[in-house]
C-alpha atoms as a PDB file:
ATOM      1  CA  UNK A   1       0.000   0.000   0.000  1.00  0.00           C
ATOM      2  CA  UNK A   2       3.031   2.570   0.653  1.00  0.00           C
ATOM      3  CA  UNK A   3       4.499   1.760  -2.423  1.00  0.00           C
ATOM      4  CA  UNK A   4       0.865   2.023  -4.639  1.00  0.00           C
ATOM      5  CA  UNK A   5       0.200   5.726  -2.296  1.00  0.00           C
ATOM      6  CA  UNK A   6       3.779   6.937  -2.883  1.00  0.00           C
ATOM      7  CA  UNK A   7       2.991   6.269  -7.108  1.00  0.00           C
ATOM      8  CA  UNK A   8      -0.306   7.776  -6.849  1.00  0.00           C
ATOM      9  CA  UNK A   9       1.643  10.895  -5.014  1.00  0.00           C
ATOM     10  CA  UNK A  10       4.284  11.183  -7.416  1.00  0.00           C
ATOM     11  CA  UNK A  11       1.628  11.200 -10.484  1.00  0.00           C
ATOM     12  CA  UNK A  12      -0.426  13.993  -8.615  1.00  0.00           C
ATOM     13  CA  UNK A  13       2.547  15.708  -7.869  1.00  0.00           C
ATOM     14  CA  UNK A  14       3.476  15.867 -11.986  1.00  0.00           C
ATOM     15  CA  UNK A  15      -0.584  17.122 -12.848  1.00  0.00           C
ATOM     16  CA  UNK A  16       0.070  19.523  -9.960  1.00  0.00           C
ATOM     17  CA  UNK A  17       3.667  20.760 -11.617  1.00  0.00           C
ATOM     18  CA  UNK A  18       5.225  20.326  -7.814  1.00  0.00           C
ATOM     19  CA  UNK A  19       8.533  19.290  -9.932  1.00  0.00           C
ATOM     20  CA  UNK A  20      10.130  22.304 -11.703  1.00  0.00           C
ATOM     21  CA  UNK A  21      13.302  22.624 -13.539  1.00  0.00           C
ATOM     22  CA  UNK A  22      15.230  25.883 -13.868  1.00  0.00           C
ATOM     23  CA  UNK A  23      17.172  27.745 -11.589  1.00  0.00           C
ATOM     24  CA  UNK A  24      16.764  27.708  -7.966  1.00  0.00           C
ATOM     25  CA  UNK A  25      18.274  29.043  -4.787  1.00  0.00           C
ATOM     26  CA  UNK A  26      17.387  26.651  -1.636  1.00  0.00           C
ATOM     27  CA  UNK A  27      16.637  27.293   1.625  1.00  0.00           C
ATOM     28  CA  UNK A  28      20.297  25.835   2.297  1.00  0.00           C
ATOM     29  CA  UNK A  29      21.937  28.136   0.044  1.00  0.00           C
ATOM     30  CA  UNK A  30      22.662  25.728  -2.619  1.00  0.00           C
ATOM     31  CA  UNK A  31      21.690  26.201  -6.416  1.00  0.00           C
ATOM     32  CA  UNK A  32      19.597  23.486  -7.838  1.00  0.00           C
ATOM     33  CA  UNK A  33      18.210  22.969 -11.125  1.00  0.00           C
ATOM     34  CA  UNK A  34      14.973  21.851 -10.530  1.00  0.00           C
ATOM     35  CA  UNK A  35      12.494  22.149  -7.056  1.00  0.00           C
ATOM     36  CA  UNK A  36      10.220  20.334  -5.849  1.00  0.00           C
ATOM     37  CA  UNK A  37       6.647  22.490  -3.691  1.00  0.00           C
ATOM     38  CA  UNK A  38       5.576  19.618  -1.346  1.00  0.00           C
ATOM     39  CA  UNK A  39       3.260  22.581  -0.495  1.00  0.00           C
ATOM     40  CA  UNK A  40       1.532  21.905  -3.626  1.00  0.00           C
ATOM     41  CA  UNK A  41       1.269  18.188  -2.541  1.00  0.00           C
ATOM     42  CA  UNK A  42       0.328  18.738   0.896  1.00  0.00           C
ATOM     43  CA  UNK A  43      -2.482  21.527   0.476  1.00  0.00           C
ATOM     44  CA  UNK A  44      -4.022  19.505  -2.073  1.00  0.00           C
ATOM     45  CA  UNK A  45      -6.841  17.341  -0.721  1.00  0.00           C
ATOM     46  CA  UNK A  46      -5.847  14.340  -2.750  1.00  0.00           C
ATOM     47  CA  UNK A  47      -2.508  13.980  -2.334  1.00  0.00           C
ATOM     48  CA  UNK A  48      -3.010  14.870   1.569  1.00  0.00           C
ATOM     49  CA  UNK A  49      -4.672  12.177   2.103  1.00  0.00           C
ATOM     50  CA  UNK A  50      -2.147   9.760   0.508  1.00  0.00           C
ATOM     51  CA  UNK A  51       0.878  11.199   2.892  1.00  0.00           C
ATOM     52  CA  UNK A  52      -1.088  10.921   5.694  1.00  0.00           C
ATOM     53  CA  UNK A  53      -2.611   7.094   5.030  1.00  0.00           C
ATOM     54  CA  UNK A  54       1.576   6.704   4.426  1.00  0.00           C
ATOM     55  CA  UNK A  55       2.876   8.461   7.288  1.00  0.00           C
ATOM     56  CA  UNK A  56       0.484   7.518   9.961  1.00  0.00           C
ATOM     57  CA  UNK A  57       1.468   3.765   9.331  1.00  0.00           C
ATOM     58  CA  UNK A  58       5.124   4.274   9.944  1.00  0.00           C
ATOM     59  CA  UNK A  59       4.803   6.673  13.184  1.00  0.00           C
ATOM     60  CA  UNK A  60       2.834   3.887  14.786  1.00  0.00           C
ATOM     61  CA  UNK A  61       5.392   1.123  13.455  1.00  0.00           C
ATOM     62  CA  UNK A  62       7.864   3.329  15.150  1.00  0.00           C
ATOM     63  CA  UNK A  63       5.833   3.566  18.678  1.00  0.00           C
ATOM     64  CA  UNK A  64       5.684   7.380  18.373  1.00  0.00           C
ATOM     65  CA  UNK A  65       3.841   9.334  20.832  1.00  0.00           C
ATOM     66  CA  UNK A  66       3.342  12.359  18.912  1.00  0.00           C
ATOM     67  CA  UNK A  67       4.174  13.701  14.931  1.00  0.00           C
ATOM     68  CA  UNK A  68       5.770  17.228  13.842  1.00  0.00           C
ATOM     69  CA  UNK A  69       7.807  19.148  11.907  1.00  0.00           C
ATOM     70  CA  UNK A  70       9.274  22.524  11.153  1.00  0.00           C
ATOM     71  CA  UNK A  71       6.693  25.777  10.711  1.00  0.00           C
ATOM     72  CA  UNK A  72       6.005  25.980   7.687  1.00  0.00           C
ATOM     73  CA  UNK A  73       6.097  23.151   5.504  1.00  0.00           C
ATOM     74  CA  UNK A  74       5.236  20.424   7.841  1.00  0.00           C
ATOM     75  CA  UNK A  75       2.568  22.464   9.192  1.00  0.00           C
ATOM     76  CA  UNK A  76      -0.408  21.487   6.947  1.00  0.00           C
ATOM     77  CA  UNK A  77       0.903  17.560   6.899  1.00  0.00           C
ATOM     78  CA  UNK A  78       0.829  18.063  10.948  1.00  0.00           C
ATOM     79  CA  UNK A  79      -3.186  19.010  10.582  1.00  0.00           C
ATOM     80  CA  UNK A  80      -4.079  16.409   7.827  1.00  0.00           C
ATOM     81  CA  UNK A  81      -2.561  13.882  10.370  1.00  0.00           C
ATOM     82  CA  UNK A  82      -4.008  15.335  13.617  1.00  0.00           C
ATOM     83  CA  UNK A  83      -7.862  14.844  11.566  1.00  0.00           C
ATOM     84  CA  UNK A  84      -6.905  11.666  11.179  1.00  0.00           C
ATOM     85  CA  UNK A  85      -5.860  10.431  14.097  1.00  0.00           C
ATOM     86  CA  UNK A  86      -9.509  12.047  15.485  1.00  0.00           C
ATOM     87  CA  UNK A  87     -11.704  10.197  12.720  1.00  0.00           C
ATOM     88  CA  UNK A  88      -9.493   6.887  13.010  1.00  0.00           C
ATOM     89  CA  UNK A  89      -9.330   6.928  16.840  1.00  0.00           C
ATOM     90  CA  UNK A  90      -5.315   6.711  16.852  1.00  0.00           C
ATOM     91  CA  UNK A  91      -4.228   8.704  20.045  1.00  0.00           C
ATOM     92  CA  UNK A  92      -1.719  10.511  18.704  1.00  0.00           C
ATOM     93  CA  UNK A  93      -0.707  14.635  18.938  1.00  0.00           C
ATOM     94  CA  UNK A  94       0.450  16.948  16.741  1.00  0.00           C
ATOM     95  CA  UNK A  95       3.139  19.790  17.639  1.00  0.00           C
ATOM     96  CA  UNK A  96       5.320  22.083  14.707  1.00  0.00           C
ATOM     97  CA  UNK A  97       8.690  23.705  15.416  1.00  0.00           C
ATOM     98  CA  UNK A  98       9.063  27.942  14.708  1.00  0.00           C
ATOM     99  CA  UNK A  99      12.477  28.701  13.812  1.00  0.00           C
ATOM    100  CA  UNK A 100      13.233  30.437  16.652  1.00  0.00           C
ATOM    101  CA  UNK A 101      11.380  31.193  19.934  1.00  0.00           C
ATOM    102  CA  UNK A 102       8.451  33.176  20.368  1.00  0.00           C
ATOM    103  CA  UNK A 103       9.629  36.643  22.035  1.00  0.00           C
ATOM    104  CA  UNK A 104       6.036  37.342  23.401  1.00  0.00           C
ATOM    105  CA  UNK A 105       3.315  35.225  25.053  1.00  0.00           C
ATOM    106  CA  UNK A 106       4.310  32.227  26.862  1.00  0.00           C
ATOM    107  CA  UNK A 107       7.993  32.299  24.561  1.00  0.00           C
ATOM    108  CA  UNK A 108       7.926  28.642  22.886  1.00  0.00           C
ATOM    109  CA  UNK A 109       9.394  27.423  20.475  1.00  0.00           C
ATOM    110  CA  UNK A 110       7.011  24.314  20.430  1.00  0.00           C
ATOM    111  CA  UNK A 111       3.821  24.583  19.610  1.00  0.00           C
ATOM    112  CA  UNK A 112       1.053  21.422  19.782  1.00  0.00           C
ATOM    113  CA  UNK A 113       0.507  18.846  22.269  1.00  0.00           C
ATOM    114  CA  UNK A 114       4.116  17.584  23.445  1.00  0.00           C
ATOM    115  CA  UNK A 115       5.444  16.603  26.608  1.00  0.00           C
ATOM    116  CA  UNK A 116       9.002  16.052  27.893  1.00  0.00           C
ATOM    117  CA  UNK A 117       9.598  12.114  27.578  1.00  0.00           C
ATOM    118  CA  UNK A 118       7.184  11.026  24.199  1.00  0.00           C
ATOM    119  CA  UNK A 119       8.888   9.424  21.629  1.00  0.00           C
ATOM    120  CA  UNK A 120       8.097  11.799  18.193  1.00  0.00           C
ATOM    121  CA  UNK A 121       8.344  11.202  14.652  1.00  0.00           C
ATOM    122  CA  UNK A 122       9.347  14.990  12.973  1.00  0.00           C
ATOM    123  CA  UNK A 123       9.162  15.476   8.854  1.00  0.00           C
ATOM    124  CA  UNK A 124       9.499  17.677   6.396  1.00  0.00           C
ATOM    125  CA  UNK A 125       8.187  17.333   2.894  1.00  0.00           C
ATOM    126  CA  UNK A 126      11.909  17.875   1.421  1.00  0.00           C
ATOM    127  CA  UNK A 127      15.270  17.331   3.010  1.00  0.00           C
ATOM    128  CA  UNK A 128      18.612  18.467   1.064  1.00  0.00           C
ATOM    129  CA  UNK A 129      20.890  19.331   3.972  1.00  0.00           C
ATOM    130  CA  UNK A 130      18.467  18.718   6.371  1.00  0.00           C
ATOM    131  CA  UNK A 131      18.741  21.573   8.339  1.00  0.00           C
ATOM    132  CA  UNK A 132      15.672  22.693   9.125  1.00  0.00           C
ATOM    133  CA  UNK A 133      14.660  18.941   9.870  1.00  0.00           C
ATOM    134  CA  UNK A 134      17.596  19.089  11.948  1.00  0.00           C
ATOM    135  CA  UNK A 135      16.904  22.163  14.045  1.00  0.00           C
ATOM    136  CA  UNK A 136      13.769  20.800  14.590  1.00  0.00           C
ATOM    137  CA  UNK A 137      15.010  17.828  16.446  1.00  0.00           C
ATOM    138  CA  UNK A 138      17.388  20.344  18.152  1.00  0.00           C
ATOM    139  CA  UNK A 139      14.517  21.900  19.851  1.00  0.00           C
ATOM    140  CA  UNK A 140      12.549  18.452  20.713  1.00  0.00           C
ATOM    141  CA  UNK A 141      15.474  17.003  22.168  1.00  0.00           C
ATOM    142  CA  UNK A 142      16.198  20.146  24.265  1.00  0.00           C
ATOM    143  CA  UNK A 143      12.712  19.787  25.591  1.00  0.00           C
ATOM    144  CA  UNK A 144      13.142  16.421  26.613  1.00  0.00           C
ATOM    145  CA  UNK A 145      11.647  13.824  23.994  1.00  0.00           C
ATOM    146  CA  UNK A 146      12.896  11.225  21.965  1.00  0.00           C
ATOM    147  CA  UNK A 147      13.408  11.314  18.249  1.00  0.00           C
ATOM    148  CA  UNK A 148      12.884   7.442  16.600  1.00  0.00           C
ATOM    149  CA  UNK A 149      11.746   8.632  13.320  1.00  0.00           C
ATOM    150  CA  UNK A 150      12.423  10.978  10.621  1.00  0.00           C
ATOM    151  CA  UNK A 151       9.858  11.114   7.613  1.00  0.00           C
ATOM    152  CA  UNK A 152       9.866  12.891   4.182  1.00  0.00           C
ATOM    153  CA  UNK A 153       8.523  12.770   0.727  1.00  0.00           C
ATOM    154  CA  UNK A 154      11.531  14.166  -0.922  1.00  0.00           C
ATOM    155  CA  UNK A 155      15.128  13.293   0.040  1.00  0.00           C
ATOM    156  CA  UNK A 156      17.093  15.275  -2.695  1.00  0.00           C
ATOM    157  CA  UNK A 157      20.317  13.180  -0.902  1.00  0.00           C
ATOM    158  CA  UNK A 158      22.743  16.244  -0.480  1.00  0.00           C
ATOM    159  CA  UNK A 159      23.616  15.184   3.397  1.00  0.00           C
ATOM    160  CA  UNK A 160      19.833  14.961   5.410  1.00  0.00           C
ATOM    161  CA  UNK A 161      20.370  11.185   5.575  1.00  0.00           C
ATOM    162  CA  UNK A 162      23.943  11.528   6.968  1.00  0.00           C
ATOM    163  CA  UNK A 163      23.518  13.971   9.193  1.00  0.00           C
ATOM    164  CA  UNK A 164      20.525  11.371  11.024  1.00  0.00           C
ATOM    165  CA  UNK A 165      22.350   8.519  10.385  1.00  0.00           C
ATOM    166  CA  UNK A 166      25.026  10.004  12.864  1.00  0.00           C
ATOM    167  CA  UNK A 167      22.319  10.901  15.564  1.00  0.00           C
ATOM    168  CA  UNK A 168      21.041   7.385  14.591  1.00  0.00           C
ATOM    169  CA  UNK A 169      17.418   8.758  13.832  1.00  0.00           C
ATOM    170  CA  UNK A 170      16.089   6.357  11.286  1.00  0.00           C
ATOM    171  CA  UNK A 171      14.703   7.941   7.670  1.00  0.00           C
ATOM    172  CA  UNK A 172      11.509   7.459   5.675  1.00  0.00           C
ATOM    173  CA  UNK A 173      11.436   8.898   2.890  1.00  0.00           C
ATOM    174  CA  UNK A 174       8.795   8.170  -0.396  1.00  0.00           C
ATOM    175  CA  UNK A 175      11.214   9.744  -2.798  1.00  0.00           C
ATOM    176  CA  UNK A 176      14.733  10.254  -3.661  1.00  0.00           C
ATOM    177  CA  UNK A 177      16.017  12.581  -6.320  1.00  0.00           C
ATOM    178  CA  UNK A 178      19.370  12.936  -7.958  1.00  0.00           C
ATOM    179  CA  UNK A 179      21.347  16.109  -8.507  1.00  0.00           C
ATOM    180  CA  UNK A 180      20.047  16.454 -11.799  1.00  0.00           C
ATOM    181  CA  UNK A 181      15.916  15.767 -10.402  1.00  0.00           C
ATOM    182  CA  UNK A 182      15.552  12.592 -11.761  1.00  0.00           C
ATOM    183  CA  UNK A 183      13.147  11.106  -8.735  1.00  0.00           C
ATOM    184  CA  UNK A 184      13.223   7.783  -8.027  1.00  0.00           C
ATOM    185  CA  UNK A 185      10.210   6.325  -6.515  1.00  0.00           C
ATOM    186  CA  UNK A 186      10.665   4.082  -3.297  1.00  0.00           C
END
């Protein structure tokens, strides 16, 4: 069924022209010749649907308490999943990640329903360096929980996978790309 959702994602994600080819700047920096909008993917109804029947089944395989991501791209994937853990009856919680702590209010950097010792699964439609990802899990660990998963839909496999294999945080990913953004389907 992951494999069958993960076609059915890539084939939206060509009607929805989430794959384009030109010149890019990343969030890392880097120059790229193509991108890829998981926005696109995960505001669409459709294709929303498909990560989350995808991802739900390997943050429970992991034993995760509770899902999240950076602000802003994991952000709708974090709501798609929280619905469905409601309509499904899965008790699991949603929580996303700002870049930097709040400077007003109660000053988190966490938002959602997280406490200090849950096991999490964080994700991010697209990992290159995996920074963002990785500042993420920064901020989770800080707080006191437990990272066992890492999930994407994109890993464009400039470093991400690396940089979790050393804080031996497993990856999921539905997609790989090469430098040249020829995606290979997992």
């Amino acid at each position: 069924m992951i494999e069958e959702n993960s076609k059915k994602l890539y084939e939206r994600a060509i009607i929805l022209n989430a794959i384009k080819f030109g010149e890019f700047t990343l969030s890392s920096g880097q120059k790229s010749s193509y991108y890829f909008d998981g926005r696109l993917l995960s505001m669409d109804p459709f294709s929303s649907n498909l990560i989350t029947e995808i991802f739900i089944k390997k943050i429970i395989e992991f034993n995760a308490d509770a899902f999240g991501g950076p602000s802003v791209a994991a952000v709708p994937i974090i709501g798609a999943l929280t619905l469905k853990c409601h309509f499904e009856n899965i008790d699991l919680s949603g929580f996303f990640v700002r870049s930097e702590q709040k400077k007003h209010g109660t000053n988190q950097q966490i938002e959602g329903l997280i406490k200090p010792g849950m096991n999490v699964a964080v994700f991010d439609d697209t990992l290159s360096t995996g920074d963002s990802l990785l500042n993420s899990i920064e901020a989770v660990e800080d707080y006191g929980c437990k990272v066992v998963l890492a999930l994407t839909i994109l890993d464009r496999q400039q470093g991400a996978k690396e940089k979790l294999n050393d804080k031996n945080i497993p990856l999921f990913k539905l997609w790989e790309a090469s430098m040249n953004g020829e995606i290979k389907i997992l």
